[in-house]
C-alpha atoms as a PDB file:
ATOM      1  CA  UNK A   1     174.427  63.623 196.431  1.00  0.00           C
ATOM      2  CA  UNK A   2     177.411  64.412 198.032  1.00  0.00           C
ATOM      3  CA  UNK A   3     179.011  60.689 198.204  1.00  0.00           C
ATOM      4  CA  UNK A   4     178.390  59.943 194.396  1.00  0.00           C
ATOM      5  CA  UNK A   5     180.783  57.101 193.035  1.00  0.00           C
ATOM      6  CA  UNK A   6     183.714  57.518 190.948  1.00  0.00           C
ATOM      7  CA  UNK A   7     181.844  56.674 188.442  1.00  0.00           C
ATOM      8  CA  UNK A   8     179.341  59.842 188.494  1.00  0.00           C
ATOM      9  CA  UNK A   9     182.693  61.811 188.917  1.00  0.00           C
ATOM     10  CA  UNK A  10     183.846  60.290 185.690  1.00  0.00           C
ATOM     11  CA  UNK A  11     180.946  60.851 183.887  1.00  0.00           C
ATOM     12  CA  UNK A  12     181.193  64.798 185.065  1.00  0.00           C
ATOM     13  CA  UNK A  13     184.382  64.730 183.666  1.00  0.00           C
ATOM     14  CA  UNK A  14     183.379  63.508 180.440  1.00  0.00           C
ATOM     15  CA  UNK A  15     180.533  65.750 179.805  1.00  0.00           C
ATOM     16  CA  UNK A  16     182.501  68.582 181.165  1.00  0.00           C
ATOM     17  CA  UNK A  17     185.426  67.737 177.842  1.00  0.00           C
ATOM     18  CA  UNK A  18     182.408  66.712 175.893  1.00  0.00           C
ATOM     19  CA  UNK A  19     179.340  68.843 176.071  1.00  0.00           C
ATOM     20  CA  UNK A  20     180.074  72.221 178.159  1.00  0.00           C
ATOM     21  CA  UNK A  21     182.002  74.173 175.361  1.00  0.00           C
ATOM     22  CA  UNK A  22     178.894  76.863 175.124  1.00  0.00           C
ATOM     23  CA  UNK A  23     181.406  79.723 173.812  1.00  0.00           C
ATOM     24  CA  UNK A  24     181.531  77.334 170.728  1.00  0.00           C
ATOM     25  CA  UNK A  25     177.940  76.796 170.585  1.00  0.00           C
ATOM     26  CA  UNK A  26     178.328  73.561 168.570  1.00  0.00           C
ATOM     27  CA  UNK A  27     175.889  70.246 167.645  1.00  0.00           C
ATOM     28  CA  UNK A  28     175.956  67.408 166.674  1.00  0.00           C
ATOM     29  CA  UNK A  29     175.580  66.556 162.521  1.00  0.00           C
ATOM     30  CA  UNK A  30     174.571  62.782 161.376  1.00  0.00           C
ATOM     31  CA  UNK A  31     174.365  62.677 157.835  1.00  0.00           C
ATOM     32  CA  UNK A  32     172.961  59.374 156.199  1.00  0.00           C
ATOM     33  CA  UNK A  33     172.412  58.360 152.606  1.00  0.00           C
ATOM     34  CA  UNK A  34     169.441  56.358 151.437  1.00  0.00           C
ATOM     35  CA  UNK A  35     167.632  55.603 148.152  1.00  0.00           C
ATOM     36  CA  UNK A  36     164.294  54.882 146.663  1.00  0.00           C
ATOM     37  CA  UNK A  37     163.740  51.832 143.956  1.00  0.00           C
ATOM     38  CA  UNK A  38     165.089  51.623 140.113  1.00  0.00           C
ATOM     39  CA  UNK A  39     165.036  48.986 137.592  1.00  0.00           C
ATOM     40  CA  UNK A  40     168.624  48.091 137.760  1.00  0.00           C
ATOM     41  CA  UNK A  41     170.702  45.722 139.176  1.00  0.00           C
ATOM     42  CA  UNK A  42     172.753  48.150 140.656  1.00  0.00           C
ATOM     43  CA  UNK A  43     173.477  51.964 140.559  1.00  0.00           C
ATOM     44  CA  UNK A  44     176.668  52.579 141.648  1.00  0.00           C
ATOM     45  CA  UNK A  45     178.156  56.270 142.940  1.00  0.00           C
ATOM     46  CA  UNK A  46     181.512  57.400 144.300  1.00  0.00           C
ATOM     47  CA  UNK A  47     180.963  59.590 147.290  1.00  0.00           C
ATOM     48  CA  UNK A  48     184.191  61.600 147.897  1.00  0.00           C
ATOM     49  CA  UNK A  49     182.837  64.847 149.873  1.00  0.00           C
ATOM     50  CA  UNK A  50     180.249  66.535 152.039  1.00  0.00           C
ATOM     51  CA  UNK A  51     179.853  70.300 152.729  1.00  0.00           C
ATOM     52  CA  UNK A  52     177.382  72.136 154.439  1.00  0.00           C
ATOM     53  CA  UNK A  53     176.709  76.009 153.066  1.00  0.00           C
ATOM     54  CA  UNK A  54     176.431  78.862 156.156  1.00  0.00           C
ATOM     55  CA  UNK A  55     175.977  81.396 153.686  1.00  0.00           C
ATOM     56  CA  UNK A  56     173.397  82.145 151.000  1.00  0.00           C
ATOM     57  CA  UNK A  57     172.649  80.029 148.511  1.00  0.00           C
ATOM     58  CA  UNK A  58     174.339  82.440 145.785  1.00  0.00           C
ATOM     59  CA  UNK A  59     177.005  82.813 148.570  1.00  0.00           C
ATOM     60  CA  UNK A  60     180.371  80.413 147.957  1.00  0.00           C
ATOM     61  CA  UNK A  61     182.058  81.960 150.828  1.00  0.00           C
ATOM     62  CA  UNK A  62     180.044  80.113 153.589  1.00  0.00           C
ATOM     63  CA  UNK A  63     180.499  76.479 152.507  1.00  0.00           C
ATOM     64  CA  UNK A  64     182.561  74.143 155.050  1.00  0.00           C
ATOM     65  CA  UNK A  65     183.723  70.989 154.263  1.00  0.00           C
ATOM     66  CA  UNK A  66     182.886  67.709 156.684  1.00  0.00           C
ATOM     67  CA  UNK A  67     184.972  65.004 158.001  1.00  0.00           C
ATOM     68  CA  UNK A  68     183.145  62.097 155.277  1.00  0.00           C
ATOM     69  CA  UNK A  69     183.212  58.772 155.037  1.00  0.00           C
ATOM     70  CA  UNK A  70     184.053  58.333 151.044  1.00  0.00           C
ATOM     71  CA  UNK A  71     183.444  55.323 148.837  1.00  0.00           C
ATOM     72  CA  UNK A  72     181.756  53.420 146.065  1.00  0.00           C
ATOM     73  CA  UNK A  73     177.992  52.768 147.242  1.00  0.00           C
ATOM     74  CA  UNK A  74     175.109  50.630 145.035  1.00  0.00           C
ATOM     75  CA  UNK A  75     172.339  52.574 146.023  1.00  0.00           C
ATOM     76  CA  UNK A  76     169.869  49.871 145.357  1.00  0.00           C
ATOM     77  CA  UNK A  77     171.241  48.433 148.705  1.00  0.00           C
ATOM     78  CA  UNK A  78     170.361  51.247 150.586  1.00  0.00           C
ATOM     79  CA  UNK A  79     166.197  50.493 150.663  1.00  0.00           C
ATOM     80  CA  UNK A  80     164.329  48.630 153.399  1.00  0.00           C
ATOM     81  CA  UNK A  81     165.951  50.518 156.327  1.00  0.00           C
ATOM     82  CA  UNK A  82     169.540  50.235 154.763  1.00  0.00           C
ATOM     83  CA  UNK A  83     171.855  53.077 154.937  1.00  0.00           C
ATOM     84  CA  UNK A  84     174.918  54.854 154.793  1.00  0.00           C
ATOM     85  CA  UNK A  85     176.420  57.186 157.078  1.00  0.00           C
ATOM     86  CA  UNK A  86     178.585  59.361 155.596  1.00  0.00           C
ATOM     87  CA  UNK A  87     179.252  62.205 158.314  1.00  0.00           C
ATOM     88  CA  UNK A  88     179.278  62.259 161.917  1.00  0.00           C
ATOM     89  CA  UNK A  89     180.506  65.627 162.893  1.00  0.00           C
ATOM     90  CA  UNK A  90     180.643  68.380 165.775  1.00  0.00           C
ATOM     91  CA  UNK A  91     179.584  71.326 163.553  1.00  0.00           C
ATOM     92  CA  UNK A  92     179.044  75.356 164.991  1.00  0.00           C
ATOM     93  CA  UNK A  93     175.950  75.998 165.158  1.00  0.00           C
ATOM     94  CA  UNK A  94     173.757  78.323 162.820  1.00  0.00           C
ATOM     95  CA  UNK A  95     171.112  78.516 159.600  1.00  0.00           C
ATOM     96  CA  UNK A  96     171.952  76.328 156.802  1.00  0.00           C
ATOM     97  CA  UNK A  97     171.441  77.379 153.481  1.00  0.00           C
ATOM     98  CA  UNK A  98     171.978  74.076 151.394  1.00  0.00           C
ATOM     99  CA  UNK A  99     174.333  70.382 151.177  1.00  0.00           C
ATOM    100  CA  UNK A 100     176.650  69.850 148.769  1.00  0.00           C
ATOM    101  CA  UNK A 101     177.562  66.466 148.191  1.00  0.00           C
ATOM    102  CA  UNK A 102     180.410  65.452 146.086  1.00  0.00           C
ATOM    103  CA  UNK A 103     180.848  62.652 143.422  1.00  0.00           C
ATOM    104  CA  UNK A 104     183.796  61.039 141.561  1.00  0.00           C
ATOM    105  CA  UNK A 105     182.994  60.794 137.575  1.00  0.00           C
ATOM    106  CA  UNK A 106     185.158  57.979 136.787  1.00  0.00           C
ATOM    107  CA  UNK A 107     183.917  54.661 139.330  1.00  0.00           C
ATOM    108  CA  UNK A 108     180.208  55.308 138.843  1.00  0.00           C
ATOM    109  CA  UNK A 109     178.590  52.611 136.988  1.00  0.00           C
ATOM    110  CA  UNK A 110     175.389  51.274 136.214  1.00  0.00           C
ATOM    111  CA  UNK A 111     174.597  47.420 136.254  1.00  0.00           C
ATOM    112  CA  UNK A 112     171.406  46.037 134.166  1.00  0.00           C
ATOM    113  CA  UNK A 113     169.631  43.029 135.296  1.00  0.00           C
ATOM    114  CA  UNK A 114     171.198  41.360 132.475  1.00  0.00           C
ATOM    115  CA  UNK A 115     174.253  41.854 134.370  1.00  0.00           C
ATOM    116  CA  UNK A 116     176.179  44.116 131.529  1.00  0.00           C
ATOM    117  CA  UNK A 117     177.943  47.158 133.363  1.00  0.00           C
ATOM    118  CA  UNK A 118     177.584  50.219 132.116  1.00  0.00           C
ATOM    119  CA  UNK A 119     179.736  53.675 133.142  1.00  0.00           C
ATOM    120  CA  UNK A 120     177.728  56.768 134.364  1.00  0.00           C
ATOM    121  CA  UNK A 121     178.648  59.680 133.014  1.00  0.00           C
ATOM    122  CA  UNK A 122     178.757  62.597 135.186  1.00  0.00           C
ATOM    123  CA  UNK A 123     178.271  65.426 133.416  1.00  0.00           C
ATOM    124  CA  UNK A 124     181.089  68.221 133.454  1.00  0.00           C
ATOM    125  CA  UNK A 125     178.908  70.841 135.035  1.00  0.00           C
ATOM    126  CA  UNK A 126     178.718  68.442 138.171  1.00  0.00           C
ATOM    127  CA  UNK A 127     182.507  69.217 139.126  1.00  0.00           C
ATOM    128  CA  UNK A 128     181.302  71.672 141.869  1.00  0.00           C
ATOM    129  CA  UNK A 129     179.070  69.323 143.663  1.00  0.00           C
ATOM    130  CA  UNK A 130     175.169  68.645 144.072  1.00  0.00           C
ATOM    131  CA  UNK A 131     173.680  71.361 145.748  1.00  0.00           C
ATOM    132  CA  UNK A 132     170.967  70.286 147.700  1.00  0.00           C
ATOM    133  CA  UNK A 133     168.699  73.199 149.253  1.00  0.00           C
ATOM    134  CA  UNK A 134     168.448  72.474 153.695  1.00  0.00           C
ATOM    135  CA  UNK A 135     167.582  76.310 154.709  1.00  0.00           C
ATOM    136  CA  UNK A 136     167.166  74.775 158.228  1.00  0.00           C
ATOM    137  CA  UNK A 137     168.607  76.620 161.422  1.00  0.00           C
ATOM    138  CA  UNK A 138     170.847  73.971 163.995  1.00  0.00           C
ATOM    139  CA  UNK A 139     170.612  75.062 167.240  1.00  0.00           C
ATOM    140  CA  UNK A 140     173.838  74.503 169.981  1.00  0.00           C
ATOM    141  CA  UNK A 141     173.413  71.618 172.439  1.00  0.00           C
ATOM    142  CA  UNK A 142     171.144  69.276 169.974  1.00  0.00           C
ATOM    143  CA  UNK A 143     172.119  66.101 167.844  1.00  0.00           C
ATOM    144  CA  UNK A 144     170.743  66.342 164.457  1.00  0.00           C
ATOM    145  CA  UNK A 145     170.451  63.814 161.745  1.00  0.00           C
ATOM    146  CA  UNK A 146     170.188  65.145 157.684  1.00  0.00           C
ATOM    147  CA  UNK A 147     168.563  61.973 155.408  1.00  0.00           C
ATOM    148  CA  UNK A 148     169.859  62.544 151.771  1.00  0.00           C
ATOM    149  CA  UNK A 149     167.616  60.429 149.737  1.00  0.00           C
ATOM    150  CA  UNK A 150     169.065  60.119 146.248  1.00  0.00           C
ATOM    151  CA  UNK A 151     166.193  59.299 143.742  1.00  0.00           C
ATOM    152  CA  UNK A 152     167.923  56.920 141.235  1.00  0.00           C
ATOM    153  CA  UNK A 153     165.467  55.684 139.074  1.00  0.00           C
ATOM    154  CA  UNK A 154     164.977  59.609 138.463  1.00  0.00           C
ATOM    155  CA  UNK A 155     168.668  60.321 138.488  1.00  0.00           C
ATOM    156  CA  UNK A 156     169.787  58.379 135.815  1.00  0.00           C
ATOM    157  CA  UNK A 157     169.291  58.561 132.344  1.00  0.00           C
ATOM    158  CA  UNK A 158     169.596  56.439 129.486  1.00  0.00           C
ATOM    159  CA  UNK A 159     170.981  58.561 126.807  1.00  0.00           C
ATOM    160  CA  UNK A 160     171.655  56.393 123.134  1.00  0.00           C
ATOM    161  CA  UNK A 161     174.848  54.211 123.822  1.00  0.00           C
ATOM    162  CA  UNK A 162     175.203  55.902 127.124  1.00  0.00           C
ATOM    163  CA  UNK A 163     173.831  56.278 131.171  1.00  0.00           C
ATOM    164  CA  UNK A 164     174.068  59.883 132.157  1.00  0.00           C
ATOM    165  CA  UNK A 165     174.016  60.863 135.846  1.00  0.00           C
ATOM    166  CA  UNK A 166     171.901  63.803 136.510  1.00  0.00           C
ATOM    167  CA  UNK A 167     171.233  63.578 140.348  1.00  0.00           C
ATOM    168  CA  UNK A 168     168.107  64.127 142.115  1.00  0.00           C
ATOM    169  CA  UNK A 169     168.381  64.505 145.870  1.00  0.00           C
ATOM    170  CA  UNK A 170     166.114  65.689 148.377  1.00  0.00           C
ATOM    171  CA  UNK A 171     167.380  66.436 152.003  1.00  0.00           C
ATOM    172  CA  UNK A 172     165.248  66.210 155.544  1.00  0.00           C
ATOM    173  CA  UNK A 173     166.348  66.712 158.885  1.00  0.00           C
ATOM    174  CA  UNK A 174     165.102  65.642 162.296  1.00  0.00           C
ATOM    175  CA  UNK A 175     166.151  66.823 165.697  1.00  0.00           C
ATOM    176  CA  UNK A 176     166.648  63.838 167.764  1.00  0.00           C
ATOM    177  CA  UNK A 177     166.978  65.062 171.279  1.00  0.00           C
ATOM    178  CA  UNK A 178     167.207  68.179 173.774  1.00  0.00           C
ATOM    179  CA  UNK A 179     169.449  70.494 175.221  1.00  0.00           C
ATOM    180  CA  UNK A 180     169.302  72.391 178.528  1.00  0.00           C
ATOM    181  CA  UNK A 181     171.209  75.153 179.610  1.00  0.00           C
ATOM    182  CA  UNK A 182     171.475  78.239 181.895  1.00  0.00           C
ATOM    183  CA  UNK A 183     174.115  80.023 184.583  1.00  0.00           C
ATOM    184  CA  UNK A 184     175.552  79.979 187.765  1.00  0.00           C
ATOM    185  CA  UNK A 185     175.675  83.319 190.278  1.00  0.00           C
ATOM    186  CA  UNK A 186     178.231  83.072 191.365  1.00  0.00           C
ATOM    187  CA  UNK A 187     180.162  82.039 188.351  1.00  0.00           C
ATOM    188  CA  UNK A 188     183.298  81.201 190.192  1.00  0.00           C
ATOM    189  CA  UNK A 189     181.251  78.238 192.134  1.00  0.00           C
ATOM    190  CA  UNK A 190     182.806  74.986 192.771  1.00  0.00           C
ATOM    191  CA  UNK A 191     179.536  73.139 191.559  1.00  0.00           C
ATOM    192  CA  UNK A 192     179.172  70.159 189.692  1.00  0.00           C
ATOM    193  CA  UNK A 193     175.329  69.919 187.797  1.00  0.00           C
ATOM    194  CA  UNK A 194     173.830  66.936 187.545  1.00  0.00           C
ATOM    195  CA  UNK A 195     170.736  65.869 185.272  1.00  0.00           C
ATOM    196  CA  UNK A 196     168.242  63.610 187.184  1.00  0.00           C
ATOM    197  CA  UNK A 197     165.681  61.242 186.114  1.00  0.00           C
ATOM    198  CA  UNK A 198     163.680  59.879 189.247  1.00  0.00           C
ATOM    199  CA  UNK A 199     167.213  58.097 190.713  1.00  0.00           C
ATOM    200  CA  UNK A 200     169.095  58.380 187.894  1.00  0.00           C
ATOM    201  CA  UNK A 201     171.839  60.195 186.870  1.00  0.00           C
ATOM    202  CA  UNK A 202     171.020  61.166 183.408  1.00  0.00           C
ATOM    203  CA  UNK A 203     173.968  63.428 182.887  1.00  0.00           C
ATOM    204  CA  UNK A 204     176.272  66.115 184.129  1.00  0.00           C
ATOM    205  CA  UNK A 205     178.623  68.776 183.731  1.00  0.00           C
ATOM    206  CA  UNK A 206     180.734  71.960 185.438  1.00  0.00           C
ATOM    207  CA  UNK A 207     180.351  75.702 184.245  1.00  0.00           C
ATOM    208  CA  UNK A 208     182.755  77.196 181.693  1.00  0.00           C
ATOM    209  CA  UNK A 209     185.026  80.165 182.727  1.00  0.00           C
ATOM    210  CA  UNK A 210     181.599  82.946 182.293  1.00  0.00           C
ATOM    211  CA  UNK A 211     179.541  80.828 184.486  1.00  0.00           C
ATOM    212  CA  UNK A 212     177.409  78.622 182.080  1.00  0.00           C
ATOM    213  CA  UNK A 213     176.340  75.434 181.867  1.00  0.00           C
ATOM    214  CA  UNK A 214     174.615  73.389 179.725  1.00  0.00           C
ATOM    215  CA  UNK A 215     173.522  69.417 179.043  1.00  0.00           C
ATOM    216  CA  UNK A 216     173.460  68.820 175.220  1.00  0.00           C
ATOM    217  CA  UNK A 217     171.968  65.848 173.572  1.00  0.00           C
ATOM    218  CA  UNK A 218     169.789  64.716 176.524  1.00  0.00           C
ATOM    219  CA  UNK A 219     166.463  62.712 175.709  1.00  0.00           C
ATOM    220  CA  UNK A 220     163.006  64.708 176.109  1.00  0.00           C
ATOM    221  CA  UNK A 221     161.107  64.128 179.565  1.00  0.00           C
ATOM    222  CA  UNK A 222     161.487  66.059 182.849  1.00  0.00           C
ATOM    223  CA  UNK A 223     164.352  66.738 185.135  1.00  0.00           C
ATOM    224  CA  UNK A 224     165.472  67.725 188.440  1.00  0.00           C
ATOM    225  CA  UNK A 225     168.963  69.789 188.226  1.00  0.00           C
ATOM    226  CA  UNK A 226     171.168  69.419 191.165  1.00  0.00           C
ATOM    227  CA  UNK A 227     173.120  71.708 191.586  1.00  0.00           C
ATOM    228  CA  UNK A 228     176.157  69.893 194.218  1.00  0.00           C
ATOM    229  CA  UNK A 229     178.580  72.388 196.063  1.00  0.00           C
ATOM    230  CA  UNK A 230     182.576  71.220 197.253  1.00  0.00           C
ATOM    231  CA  UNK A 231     182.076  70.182 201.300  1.00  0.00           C
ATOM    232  CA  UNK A 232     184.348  73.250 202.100  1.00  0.00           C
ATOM    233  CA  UNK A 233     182.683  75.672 200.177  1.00  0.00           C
ATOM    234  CA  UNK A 234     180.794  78.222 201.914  1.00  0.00           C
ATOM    235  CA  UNK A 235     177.681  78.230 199.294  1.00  0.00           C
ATOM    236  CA  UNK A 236     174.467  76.308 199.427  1.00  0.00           C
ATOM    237  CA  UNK A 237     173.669  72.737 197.081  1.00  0.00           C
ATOM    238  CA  UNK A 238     170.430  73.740 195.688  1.00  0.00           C
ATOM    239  CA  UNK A 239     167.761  71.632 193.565  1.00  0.00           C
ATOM    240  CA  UNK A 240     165.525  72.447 190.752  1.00  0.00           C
ATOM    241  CA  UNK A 241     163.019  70.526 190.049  1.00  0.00           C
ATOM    242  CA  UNK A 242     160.301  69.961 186.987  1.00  0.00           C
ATOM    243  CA  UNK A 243     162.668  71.404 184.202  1.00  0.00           C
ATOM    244  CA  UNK A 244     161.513  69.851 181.010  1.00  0.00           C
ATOM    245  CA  UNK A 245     162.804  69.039 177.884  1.00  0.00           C
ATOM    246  CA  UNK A 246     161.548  68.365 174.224  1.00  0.00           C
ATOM    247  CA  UNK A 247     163.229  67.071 171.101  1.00  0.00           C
ATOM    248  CA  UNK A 248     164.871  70.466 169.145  1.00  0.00           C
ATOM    249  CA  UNK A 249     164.420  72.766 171.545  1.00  0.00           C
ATOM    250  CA  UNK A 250     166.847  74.375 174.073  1.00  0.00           C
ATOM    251  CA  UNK A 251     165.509  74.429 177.462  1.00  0.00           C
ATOM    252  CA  UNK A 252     167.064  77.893 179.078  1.00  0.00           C
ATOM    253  CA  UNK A 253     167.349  78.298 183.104  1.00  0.00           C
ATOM    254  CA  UNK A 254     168.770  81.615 183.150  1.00  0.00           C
ATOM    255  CA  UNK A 255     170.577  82.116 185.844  1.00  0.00           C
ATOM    256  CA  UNK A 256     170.784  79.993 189.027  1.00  0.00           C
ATOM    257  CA  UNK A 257     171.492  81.938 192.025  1.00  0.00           C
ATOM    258  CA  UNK A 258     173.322  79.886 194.554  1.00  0.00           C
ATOM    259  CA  UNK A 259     172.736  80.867 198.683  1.00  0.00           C
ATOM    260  CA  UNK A 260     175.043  81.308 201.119  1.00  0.00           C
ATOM    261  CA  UNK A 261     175.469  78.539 204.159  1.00  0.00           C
ATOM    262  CA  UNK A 262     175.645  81.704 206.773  1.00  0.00           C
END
């Protein structure tokens, strides 16, 4: 293990900007709009904001705004596997009390099959956002992925001489991978941790400044965990093998004690 490539050096590297910030304790948030079926031609809404709620639901103090991708969407496209994604964040992690996604009042329209185009109203009241309840807790290390599917042929309503927008949303989330993580005695080690799948590398990282260590986003199965030691230092590599992993979950190896070469 000792005369890796570049390349696996690299790769350490990368994970070790990318994926070993535990003090942080952050994951990874995929947000992605969909839609079921309505009797338009097209129902179109003007995304302009997502926010994610840390608090309680009657709590406006925990909300956090995301990095989203805005625009005008016709969400009869988005059926058949179609989809938008609007976020792709690092986020801390934590519980999640609710979504809150954010519309524009004056580019949403309607479009019957006649063709005539029609404005959607968005009613005052809506100025805050859609809440949308989650009450899901994100663990650090794991990539998540949050499906809003907005219900149109529910959410709009034909009102005489006017379409009003009154949105119905309902939010799932899936975990879509693994994490592993644990600590190094003693912390100071000059040990780069790899992530092995039969001969492959899978992934691999260094320990933060307390001694940790930890592989997020890795795909479930079972690994060995080498742990690889500087030619001049005076510890011990060391192997563990057999630690699995499992889609949302957090595998924890406590702390690896490293041996001395005298």
């Amino acid at each position: 293990m000792k005369k890796l490539s570049s390349l696996f050096l690299l790769v350490g590297l990368i994970a070790f900007y990318s994926c070993n910030d535990n003090a942080k304790e952050s994951t990874s948030l995929t947000i992605k709009l969909v839609d079921k079926p309505a009797d338009f031609a097209e129902v179109n809404i003007e995304v302009i904001g997502v926010s994610i709620n840390y608090g309680s639901e009657n709590d406006d103090s925990g909300w956090q705004e995301l990095e989203t991708s805005t625009g005008v969407y016709n969400l009869l496209e988005l059926t058949a596997g179609n989809e938008v994604l609007l976020v792709s964040n690092e986020i801390p992690s934590g519980s999640i009390s609710q979504i809150r996604l954010l519309l524009g009042d004056e580019k949403n329209t309607v479009v019957e099959k006649s063709g005539e185009s029609f404005p959607l109203v968005t009613p005052s009241g809506q100025s805050s956002g859609v809440k949308i309840k989650l009450n899901q807790t994100f663990e650090g290390g794991i990539d998540y992925t949050i499906i809003l599917d907005f219900d149109a042929a529910r959410s709009v309503v034909n009102n005489p001489q006017k379409y009003i927008l009154k949105p119905v949303i309902n939010a799932s989330m899936e975990a879509l991978n693994g994490a592993i993580k644990g600590s190094v005695d003693p912390i100071d080690a000059a040990v780069v941790i790899y992530a092995i799948q039969e001969l492959d590398t899978i992934a691999s990282t260094f320990l933060d400044d307390a001694g940790a260590f930890m592989f997020r986003g890795i795909p479930e199965g079972a690994y060995d965990i080498s742990f690889d030691l500087d030619d001049e230092d005076t510890l011990l590599d060391k192997l563990v093998e057999g630690v699995d992993v499992s889609i949302g979950e957090v595998t924890d190896m406590g702390a690896v004690v490293l041996e001395s070469k005298e």
